[in-house]
C-alpha atoms as a PDB file:
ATOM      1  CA  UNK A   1       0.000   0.000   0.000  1.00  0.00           C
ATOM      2  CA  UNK A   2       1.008   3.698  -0.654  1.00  0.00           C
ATOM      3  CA  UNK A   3       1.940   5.200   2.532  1.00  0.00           C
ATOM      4  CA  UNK A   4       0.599   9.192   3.066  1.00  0.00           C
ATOM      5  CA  UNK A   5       3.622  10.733   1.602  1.00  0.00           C
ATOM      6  CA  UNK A   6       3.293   9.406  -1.335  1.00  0.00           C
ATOM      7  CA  UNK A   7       0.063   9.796  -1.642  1.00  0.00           C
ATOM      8  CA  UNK A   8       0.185  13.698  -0.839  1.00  0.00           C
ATOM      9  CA  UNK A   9       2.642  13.359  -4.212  1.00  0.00           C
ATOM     10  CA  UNK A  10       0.498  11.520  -6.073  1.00  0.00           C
ATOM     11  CA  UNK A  11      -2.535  13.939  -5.327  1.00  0.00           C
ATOM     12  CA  UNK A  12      -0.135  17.101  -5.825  1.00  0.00           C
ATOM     13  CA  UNK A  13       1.865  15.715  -9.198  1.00  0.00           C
ATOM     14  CA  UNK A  14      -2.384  15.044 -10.632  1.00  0.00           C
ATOM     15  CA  UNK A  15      -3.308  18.809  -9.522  1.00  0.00           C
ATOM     16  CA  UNK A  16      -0.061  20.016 -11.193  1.00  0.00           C
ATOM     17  CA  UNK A  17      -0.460  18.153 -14.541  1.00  0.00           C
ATOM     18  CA  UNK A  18      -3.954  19.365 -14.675  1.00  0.00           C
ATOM     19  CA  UNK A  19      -3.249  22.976 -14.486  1.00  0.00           C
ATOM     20  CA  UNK A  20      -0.814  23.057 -16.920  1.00  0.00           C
ATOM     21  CA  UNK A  21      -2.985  20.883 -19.105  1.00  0.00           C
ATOM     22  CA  UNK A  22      -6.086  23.585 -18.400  1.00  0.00           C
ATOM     23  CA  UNK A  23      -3.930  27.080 -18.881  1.00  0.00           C
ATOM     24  CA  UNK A  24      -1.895  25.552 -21.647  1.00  0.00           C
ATOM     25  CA  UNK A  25      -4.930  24.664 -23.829  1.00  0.00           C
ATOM     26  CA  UNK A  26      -6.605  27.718 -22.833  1.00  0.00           C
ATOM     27  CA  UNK A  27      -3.950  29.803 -23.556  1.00  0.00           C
ATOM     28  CA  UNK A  28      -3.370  28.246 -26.844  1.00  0.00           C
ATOM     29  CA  UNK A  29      -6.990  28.671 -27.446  1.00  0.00           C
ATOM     30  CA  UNK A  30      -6.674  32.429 -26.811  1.00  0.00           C
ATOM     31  CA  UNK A  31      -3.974  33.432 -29.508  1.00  0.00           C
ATOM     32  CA  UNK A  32      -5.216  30.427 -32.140  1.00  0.00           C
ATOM     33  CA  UNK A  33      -8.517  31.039 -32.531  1.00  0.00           C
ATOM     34  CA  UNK A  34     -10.385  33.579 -34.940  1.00  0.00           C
ATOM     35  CA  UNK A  35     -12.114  36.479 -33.779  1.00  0.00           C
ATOM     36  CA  UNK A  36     -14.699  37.665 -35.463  1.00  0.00           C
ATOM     37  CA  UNK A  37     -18.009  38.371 -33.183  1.00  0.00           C
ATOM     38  CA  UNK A  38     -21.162  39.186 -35.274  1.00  0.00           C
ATOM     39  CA  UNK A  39     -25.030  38.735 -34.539  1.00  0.00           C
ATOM     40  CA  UNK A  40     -25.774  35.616 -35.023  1.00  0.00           C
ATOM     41  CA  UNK A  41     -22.584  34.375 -32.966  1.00  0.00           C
ATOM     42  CA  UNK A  42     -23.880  36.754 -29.927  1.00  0.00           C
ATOM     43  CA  UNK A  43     -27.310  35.235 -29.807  1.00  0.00           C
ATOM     44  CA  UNK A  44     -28.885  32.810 -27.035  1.00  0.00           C
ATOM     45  CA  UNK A  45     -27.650  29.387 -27.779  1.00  0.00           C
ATOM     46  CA  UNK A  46     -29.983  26.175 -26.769  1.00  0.00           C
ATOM     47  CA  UNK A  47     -31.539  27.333 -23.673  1.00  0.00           C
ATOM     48  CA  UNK A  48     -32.113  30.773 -21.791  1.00  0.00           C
ATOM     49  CA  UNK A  49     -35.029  33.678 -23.044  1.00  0.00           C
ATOM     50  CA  UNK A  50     -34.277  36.621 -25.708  1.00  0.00           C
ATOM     51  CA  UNK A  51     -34.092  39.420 -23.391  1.00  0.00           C
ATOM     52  CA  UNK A  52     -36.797  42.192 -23.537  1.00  0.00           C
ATOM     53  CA  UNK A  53     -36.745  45.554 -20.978  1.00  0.00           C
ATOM     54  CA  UNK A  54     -35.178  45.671 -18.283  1.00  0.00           C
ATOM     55  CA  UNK A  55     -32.759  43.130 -16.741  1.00  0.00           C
ATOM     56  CA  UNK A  56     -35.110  43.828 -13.497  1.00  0.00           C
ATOM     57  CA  UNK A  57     -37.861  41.452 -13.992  1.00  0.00           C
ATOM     58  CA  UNK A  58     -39.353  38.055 -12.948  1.00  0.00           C
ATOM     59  CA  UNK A  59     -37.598  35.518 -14.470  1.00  0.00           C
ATOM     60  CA  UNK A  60     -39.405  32.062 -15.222  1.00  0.00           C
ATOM     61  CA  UNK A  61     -39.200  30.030 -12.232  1.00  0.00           C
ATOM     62  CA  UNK A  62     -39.503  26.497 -14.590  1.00  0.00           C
ATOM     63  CA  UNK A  63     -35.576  27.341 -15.041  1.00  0.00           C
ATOM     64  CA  UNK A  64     -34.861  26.585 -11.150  1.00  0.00           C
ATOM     65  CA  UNK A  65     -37.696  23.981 -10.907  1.00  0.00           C
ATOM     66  CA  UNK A  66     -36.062  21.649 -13.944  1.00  0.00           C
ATOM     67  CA  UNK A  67     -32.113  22.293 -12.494  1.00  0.00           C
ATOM     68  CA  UNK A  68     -33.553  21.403  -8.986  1.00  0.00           C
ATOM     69  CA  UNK A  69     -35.003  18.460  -9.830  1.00  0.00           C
ATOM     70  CA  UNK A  70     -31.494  17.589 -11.784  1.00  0.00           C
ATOM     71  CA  UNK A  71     -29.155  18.315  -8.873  1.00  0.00           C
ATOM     72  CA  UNK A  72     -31.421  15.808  -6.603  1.00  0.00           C
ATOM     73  CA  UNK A  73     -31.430  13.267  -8.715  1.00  0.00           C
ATOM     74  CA  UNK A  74     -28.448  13.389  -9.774  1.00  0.00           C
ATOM     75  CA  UNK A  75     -26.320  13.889  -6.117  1.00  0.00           C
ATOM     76  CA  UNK A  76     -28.906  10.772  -5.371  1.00  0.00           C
ATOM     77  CA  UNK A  77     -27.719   8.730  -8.178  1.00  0.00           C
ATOM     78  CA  UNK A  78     -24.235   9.215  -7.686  1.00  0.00           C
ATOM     79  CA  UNK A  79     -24.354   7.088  -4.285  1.00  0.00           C
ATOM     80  CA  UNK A  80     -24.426   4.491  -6.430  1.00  0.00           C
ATOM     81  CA  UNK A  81     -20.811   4.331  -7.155  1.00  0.00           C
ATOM     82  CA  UNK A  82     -19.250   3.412  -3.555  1.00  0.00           C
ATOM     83  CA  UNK A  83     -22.189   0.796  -3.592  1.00  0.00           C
ATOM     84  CA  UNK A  84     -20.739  -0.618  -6.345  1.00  0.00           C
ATOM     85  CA  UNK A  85     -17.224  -0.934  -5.123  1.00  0.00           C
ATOM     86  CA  UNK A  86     -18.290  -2.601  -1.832  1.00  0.00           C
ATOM     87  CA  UNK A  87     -20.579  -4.876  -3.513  1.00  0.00           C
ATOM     88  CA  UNK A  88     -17.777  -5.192  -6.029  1.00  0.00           C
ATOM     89  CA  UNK A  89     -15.124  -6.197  -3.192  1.00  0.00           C
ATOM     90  CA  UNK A  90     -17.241  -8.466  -1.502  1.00  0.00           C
ATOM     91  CA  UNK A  91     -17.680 -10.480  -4.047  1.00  0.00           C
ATOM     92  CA  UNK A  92     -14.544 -11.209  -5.069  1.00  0.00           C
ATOM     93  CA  UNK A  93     -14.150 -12.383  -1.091  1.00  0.00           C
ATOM     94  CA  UNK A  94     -17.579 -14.516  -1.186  1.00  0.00           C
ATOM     95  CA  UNK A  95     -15.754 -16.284  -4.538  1.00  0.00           C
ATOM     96  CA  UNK A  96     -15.045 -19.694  -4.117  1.00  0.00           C
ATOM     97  CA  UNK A  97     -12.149 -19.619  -5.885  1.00  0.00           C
ATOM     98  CA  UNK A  98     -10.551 -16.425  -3.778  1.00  0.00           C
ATOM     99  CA  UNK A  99      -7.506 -17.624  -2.139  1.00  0.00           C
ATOM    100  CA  UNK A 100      -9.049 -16.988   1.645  1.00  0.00           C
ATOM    101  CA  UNK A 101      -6.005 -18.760   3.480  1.00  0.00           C
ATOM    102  CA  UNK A 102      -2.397 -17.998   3.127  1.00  0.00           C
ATOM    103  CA  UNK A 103      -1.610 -21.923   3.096  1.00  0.00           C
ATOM    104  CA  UNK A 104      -3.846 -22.194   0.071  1.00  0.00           C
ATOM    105  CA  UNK A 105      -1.292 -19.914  -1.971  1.00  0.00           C
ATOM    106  CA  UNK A 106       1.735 -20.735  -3.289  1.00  0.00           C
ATOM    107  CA  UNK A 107       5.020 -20.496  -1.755  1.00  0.00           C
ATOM    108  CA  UNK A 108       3.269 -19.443   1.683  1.00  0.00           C
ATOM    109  CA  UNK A 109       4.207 -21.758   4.534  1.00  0.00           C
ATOM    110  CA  UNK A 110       1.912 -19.698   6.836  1.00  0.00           C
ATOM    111  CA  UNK A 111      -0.676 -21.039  10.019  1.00  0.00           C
ATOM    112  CA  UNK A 112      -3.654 -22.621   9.034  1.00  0.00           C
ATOM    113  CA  UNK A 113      -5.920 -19.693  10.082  1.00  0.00           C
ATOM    114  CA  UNK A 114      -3.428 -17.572   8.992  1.00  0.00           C
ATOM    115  CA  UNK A 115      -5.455 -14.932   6.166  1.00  0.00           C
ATOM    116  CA  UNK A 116      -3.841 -14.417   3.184  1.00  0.00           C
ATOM    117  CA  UNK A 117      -2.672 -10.849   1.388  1.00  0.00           C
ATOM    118  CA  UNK A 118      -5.715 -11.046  -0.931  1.00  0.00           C
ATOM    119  CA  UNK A 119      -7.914 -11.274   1.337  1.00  0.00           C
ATOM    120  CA  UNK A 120      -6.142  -8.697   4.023  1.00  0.00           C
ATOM    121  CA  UNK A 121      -6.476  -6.259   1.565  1.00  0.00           C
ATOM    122  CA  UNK A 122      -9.702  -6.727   0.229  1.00  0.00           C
ATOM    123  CA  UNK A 123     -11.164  -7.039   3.921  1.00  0.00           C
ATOM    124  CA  UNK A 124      -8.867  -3.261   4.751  1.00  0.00           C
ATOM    125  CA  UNK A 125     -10.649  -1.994   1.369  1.00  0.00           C
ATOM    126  CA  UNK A 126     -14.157  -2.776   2.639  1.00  0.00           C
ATOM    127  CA  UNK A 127     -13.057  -0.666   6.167  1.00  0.00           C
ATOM    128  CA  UNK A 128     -11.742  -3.447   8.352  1.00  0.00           C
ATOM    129  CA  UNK A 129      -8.397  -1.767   9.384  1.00  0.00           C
ATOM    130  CA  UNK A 130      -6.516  -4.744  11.523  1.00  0.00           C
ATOM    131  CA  UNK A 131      -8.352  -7.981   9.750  1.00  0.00           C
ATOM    132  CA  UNK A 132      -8.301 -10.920  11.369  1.00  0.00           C
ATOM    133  CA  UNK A 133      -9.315 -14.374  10.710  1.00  0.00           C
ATOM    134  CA  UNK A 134     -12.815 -15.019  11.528  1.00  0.00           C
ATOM    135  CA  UNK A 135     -14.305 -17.997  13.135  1.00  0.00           C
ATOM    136  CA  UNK A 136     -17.168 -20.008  13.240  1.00  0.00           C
ATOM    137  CA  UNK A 137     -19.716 -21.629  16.189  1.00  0.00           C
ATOM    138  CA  UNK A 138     -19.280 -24.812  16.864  1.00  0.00           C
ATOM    139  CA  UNK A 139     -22.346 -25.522  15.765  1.00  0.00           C
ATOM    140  CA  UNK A 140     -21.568 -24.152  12.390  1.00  0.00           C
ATOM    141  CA  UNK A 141     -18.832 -25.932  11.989  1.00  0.00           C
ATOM    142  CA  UNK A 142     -20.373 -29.291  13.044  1.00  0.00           C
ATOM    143  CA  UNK A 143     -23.109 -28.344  10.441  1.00  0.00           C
ATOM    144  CA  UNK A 144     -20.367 -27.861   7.792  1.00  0.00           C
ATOM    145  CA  UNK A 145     -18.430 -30.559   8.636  1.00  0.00           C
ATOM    146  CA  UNK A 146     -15.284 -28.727   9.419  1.00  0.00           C
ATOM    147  CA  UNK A 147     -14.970 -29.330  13.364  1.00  0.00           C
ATOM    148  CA  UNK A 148     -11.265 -30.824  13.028  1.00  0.00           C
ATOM    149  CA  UNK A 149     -10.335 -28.544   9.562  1.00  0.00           C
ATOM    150  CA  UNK A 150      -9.413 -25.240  10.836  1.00  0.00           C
ATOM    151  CA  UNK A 151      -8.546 -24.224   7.492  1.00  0.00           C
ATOM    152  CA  UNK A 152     -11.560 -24.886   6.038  1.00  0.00           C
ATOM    153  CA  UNK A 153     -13.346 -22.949   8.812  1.00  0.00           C
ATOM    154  CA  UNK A 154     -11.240 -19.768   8.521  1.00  0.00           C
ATOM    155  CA  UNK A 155     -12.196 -19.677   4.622  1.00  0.00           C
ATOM    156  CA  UNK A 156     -15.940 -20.690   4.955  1.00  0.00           C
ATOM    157  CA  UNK A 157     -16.195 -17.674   7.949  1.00  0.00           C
ATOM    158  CA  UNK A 158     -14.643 -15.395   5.651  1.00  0.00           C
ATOM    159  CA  UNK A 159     -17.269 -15.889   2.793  1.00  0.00           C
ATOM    160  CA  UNK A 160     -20.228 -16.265   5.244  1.00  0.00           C
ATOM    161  CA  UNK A 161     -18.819 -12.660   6.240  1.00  0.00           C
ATOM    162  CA  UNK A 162     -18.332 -11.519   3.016  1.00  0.00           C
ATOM    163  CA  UNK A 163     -21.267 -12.626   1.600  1.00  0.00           C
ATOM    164  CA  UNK A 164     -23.471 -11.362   4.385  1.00  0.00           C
ATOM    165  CA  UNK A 165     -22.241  -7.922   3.010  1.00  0.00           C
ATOM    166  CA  UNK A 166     -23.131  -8.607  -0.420  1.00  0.00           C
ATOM    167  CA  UNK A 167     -26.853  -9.539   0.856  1.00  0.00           C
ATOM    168  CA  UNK A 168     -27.022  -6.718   3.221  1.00  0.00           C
ATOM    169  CA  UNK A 169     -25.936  -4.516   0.228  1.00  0.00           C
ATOM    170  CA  UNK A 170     -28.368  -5.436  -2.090  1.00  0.00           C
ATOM    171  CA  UNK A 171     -31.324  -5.393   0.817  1.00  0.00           C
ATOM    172  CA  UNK A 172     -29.886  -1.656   1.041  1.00  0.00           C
ATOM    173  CA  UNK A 173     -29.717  -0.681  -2.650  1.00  0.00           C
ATOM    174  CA  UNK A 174     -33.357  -2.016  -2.895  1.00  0.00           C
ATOM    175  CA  UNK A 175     -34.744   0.842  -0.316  1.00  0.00           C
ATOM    176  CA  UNK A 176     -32.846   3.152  -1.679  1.00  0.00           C
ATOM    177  CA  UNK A 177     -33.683   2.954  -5.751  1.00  0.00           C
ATOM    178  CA  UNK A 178     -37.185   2.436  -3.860  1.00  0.00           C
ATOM    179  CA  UNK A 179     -37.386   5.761  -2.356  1.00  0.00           C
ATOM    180  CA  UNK A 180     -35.510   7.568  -5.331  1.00  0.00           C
ATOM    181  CA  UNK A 181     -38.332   6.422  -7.943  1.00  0.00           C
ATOM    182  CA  UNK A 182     -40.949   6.947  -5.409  1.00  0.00           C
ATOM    183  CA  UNK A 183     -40.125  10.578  -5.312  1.00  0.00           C
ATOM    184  CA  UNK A 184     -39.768  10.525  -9.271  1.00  0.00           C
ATOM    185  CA  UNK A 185     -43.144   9.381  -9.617  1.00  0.00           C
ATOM    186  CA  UNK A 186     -43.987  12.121  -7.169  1.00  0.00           C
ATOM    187  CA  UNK A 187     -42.445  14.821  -8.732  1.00  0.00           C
ATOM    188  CA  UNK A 188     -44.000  13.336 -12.447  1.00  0.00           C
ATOM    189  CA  UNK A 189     -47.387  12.802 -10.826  1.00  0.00           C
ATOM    190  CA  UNK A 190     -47.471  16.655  -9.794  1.00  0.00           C
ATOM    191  CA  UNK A 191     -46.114  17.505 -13.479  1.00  0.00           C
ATOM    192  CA  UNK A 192     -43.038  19.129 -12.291  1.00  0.00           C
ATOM    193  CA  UNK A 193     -41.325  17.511 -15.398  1.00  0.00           C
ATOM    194  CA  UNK A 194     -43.387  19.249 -17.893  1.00  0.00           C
ATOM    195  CA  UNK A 195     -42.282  22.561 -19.264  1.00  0.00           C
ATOM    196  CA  UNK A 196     -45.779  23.507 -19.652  1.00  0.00           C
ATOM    197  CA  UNK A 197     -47.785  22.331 -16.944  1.00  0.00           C
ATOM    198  CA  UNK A 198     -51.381  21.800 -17.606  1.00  0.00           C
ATOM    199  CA  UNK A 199     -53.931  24.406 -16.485  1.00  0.00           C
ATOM    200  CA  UNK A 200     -56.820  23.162 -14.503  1.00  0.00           C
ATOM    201  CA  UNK A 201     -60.338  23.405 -16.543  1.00  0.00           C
ATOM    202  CA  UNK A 202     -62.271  26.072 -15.196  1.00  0.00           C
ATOM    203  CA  UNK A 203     -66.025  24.805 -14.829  1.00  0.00           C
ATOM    204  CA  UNK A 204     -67.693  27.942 -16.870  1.00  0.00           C
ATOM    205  CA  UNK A 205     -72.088  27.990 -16.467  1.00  0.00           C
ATOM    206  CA  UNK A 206     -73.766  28.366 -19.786  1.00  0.00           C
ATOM    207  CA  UNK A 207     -75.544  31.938 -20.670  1.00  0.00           C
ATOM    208  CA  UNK A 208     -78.907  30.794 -19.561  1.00  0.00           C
ATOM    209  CA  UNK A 209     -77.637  30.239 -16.080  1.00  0.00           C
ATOM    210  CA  UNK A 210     -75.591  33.694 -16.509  1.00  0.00           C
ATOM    211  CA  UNK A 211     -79.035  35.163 -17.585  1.00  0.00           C
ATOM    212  CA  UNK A 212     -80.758  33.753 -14.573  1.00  0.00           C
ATOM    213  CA  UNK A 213     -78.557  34.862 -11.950  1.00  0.00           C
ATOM    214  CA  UNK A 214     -78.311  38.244 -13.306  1.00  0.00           C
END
């Protein structure tokens, strides 16, 4: 693993080649490219209103409404990623073929219960920090038939564990893409996704009535 220092290079040698690679393009930009500003170059381009008066007015709300609606969803959406790398993780641990126990590797004359590098790391990356090899009951390992394997026990643990997180992550995912379409079929029920919302028809009475009454 990296240790902080040269991580703190890493991060500063990536903010470094990005600046020069923003200025340098920009400033090529700025003496390469034509100049010439006319009309129809000036004029609104895909969104926004041709401005009429004064810059002092009300401007459509629908604007903030629309962007609103994007920055929720979107924020809400992005969660998803970090899911995805735990549930990623843990299941390369739950794998039957993930090399659990040091003594199942090769050229690793380690203890039986002794957990092996793949499985250190991938247990640090899911935010164990000191990982240790997990055990089983002894009624789990009588059910398993592992009571005098304590190999075998120290690998099956270790994917109960890890595959305990993949359920727990999917049971959590589920409430979540739950309540994020519930509140998009909330928002699209109330028409907040239409441009032009719909008026409500006005019940009108006919002229007799109007005749009538007056």
């Amino acid at each position: 693993m990296a240790t902080p220092t040269e991580i703190v290079g890493f991060l500063a040698l990536f903010v470094l080649v990005g600046g020069v690679f923003l200025f340098a393009n920009l400033l090529i930009g700025y003496f390469c490219r034509p100049s010439k500003p006319n009309e129809e170059k000036l004029e609104i381009y895909e969104c926004g209103e041709p401005t009429i008066g004064s810059s002092f007015v009300q401007f459509d709300l629908r604007f903030y409404v629309v962007a609103l609606l994007f920055i929720i969803f979107d924020v809400e959406v992005a969660f998803f990623f970090p899911w995805a790398t735990v549930f990623g993780k843990a299941n390369e641990l739950a794998a039957t073929s993930a090399p659990i126990v040091a003594a199942d590797m090769d050229n690793y004359d380690a203890p039986a219960t002794q957990l092996s590098p793949f499985a250190e790391q991938k247990l640090r990356e899911l935010g164990i920090r000191h990982p240790t090899s997990p055990t089983l009951t002894a009624e789990q390992a009588e059910a398993l038939q592992l009571t005098t394997d304590p190999r075998g026990q120290t690998k099956a643990a270790t994917q109960q564990m890890a595959t305990h997180i993949v359920r727990t992550s999917l049971v959590d995912i589920a409430v979540f893409f739950a309540v994020l379409m519930v509140g998009f079929a909330y928002v699209w029920k109330r028409g907040d996704l239409d441009w032009v919302r719909a008026v409500r028809s006005v019940p009108t009475t006919n002229n007799s009535t109007q005749i009538r009454a007056a």
